[in-house]
Protein backbone atom coordinates (compact mmCIF):
# COMPACT_ATOMS: atom_id res chain seq x y z
CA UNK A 1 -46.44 115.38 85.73
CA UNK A 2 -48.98 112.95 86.89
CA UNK A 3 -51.87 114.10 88.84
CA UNK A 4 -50.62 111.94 91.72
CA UNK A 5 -47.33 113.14 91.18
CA UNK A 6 -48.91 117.06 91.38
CA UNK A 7 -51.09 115.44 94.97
CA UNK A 8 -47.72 114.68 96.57
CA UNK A 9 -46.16 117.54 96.19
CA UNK A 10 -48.63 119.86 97.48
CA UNK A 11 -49.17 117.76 100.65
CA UNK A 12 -47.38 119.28 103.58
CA UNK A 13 -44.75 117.66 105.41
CA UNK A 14 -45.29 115.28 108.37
CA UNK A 15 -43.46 116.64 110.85
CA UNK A 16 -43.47 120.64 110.80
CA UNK A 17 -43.82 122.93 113.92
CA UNK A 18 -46.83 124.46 113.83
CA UNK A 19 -45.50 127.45 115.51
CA UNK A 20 -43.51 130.53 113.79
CA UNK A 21 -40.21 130.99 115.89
CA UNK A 22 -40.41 134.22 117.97
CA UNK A 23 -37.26 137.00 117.63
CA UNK A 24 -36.60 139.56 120.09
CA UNK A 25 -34.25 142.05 120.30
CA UNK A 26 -33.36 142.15 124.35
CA UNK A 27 -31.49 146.00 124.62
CA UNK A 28 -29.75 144.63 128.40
CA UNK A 29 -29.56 141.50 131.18
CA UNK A 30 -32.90 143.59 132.84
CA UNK A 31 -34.78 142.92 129.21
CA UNK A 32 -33.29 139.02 129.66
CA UNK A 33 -34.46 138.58 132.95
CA UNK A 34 -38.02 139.62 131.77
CA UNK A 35 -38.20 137.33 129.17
CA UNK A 36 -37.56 134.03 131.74
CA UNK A 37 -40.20 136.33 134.07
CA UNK A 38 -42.80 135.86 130.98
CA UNK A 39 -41.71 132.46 130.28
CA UNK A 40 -41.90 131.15 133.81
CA UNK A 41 -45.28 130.74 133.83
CA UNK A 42 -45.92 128.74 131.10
CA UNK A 43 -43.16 125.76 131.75
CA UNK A 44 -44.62 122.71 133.43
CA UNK A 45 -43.26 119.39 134.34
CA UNK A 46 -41.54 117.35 131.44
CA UNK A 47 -41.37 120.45 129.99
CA UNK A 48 -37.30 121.18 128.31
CA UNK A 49 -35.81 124.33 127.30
CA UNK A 50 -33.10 124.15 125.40
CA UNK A 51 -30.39 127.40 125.87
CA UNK A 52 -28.52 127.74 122.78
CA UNK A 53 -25.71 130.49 121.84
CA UNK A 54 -22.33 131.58 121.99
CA UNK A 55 -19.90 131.44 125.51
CA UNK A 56 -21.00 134.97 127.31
CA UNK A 57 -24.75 135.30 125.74
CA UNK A 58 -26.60 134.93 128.97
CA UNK A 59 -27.77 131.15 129.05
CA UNK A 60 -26.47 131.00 132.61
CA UNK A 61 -28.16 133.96 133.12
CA UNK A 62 -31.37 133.75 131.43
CA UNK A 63 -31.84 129.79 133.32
CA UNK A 64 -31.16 131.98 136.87
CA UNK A 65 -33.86 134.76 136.18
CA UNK A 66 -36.30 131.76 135.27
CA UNK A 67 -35.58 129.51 138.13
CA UNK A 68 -35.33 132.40 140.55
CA UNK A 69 -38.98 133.23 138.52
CA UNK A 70 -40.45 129.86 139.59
CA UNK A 71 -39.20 130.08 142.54
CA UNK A 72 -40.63 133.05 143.39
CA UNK A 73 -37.55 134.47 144.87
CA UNK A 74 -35.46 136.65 143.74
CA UNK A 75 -32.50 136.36 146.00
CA UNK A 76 -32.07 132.56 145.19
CA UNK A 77 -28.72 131.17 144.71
CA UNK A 78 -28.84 129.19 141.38
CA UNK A 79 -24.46 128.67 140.65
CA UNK A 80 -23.63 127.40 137.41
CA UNK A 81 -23.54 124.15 136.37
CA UNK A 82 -20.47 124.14 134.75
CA UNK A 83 -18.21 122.19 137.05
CA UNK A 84 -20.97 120.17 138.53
CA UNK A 85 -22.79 119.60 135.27
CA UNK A 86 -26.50 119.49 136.26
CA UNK A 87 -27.85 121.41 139.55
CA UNK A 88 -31.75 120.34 140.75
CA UNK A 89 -33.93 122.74 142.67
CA UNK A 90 -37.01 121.50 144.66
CA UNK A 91 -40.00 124.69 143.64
CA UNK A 92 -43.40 125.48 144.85
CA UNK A 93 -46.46 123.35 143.74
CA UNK A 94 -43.84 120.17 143.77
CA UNK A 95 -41.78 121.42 140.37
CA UNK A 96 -38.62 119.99 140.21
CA UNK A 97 -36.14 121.49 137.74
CA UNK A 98 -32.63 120.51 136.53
CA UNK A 99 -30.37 123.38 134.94
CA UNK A 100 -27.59 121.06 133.04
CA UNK A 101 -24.46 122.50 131.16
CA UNK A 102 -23.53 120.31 129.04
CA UNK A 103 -20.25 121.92 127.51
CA UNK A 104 -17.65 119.60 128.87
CA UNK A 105 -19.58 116.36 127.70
CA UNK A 106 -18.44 115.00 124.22
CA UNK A 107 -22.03 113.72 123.20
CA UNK A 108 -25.24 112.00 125.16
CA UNK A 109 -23.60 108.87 126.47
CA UNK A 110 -22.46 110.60 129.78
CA UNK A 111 -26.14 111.73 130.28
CA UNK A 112 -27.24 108.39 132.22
CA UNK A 113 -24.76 109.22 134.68
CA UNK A 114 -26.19 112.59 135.03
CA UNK A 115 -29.84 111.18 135.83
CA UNK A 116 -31.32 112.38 132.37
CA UNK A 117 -34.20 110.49 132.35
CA UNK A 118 -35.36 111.21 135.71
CA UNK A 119 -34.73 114.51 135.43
CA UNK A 120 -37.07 114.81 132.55
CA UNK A 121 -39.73 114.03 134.65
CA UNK A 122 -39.34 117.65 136.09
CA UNK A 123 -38.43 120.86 133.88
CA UNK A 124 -34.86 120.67 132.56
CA UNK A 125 -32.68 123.61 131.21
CA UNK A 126 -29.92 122.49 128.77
CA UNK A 127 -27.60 124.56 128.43
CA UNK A 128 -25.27 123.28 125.18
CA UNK A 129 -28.12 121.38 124.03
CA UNK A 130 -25.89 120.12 121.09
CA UNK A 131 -24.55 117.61 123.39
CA UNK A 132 -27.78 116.15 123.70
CA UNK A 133 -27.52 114.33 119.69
CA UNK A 134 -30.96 112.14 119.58
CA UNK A 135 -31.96 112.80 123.48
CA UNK A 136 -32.86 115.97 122.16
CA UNK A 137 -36.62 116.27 122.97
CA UNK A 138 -38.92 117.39 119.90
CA UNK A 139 -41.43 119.05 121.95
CA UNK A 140 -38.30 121.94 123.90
CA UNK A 141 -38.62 125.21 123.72
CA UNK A 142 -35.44 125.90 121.83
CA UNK A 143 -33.88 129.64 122.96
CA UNK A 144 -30.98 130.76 120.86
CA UNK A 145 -28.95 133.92 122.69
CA UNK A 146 -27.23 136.40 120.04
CA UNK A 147 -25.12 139.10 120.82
CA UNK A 148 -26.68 142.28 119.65
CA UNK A 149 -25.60 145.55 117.97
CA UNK A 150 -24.61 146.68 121.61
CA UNK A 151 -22.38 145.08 124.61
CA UNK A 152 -25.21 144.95 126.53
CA UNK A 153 -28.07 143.61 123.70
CA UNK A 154 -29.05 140.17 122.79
CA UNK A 155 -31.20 138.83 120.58
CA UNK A 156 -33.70 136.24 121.15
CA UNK A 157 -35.04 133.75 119.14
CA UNK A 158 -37.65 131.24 120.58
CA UNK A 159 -39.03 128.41 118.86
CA UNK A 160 -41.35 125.75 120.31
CA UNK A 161 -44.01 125.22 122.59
CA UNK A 162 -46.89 125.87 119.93
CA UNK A 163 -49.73 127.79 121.54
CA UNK A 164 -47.93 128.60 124.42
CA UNK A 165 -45.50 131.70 123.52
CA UNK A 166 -49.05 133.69 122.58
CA UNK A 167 -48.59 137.87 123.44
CA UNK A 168 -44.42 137.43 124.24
CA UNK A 169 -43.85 139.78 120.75
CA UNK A 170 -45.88 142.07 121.39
C-alpha cells in the first residue's frame, strides 16, 4: 500500500452526522408525551421531524403531545392526519407546523399537491417518512417508535439535530 493509498483511507467520510443517535426506553404514553415536552423547545421553523415505526407505536401520539407542547395547551385538538393527509396549526411566536401522514401516498410525487414546500417553511411532522424518497430533508430529526418489552413501553431512538438533543439521556 502506497502512502497515498494509506492517506485515503484514514480520511473520514464527507458526509457523517456528527451526532450519536439517542435511545430511550419510554416505560408508557405519559414517558412519550415527555419526550415531545423536552423536544418542543428546541424545534424551530424549517425544522422536520421525521416519525418512523410500526402501525400502533405512538407517532400520532408523540406529534399530538409536541404540538399540544408548542402550543402551550394541553387540551388542543390535533386529529390525525390520516384521511386528510397533512393538518397545519397556526402557534405562538408565528410557528406554523404541518403534521403529514403519509401512509396512503405511494412515493413523493403526490407531495406538491399537499403544499410540501411551503410547508417546510414552518415545522413539519412526517409521519411515514419513507414516502418522502429524495424530499427527505438531511438536516430532520429522525424518531424511530419501537414497541418495548411491555404493552405499554416504547423505545426511542433519536437521531439528528447535532447539538441540539444535549441532557435528553440523562
Amino acid at each position: 500500500m502506497t502512502f497515498e493509498e494509506a492517506r485515503v483511507l484514514r480520511r473520514k467520510p464527507r458526509y457523517t452526522n456528527p451526532s450519536m443517535p439517542i435511545t430511550l426506553t419510554l416505560p408508557d404514553a405519559e414517558a412519550t408525551a415527555r419526550l415531545a415536552g423536552l423536544l418542543a423547545p428546541r424545534a424551530r421553523a424549517g425544522d422536520a421531524i421525521l416519525l418512523d415505526g410500526p402501525l400502533g407505536a405512538g407517532k400520532s401520539a408523540f406529534a399530538r403531545a409536541l404540538l399540544r407542547s408548542l402550543a402551550g395547551d394541553p387540551a388542543l385538538e390535533v386529529p390525525s392526519p390520516s384521511f386528510t393527509l397533512v393538518q397545519s396549526y397556526d402557534l405562538p411566536g408565528g410557528l406554523e407546523a404541518h403534521h403529514f401522514d403519509l401512509y396512503r401516498l405511494d412515493g413523493p410525487a403526490d407531495l406538491r399537491e399537499l403544499g410540501w414546500e411551503e410547508a417546510r417553511r414552518g415545522l413539519v411532522l412526517v409521519e411515514w417518512p419513507d414516502r418522502l424518497g429524495p424530499l427527505a430533508p438531511e438536516a430532520a430529526l429522525r424518531l424511530r417508535l419501537a414497541y418495548g418489552d411491555s404493552e405499554d413501553s416504547r423505545i426511542a431512538t433519536l437521531d439528528g439535530w447535532p447539538g441540539r438533543l444535549h441532557g435528553l439521556a440523562g
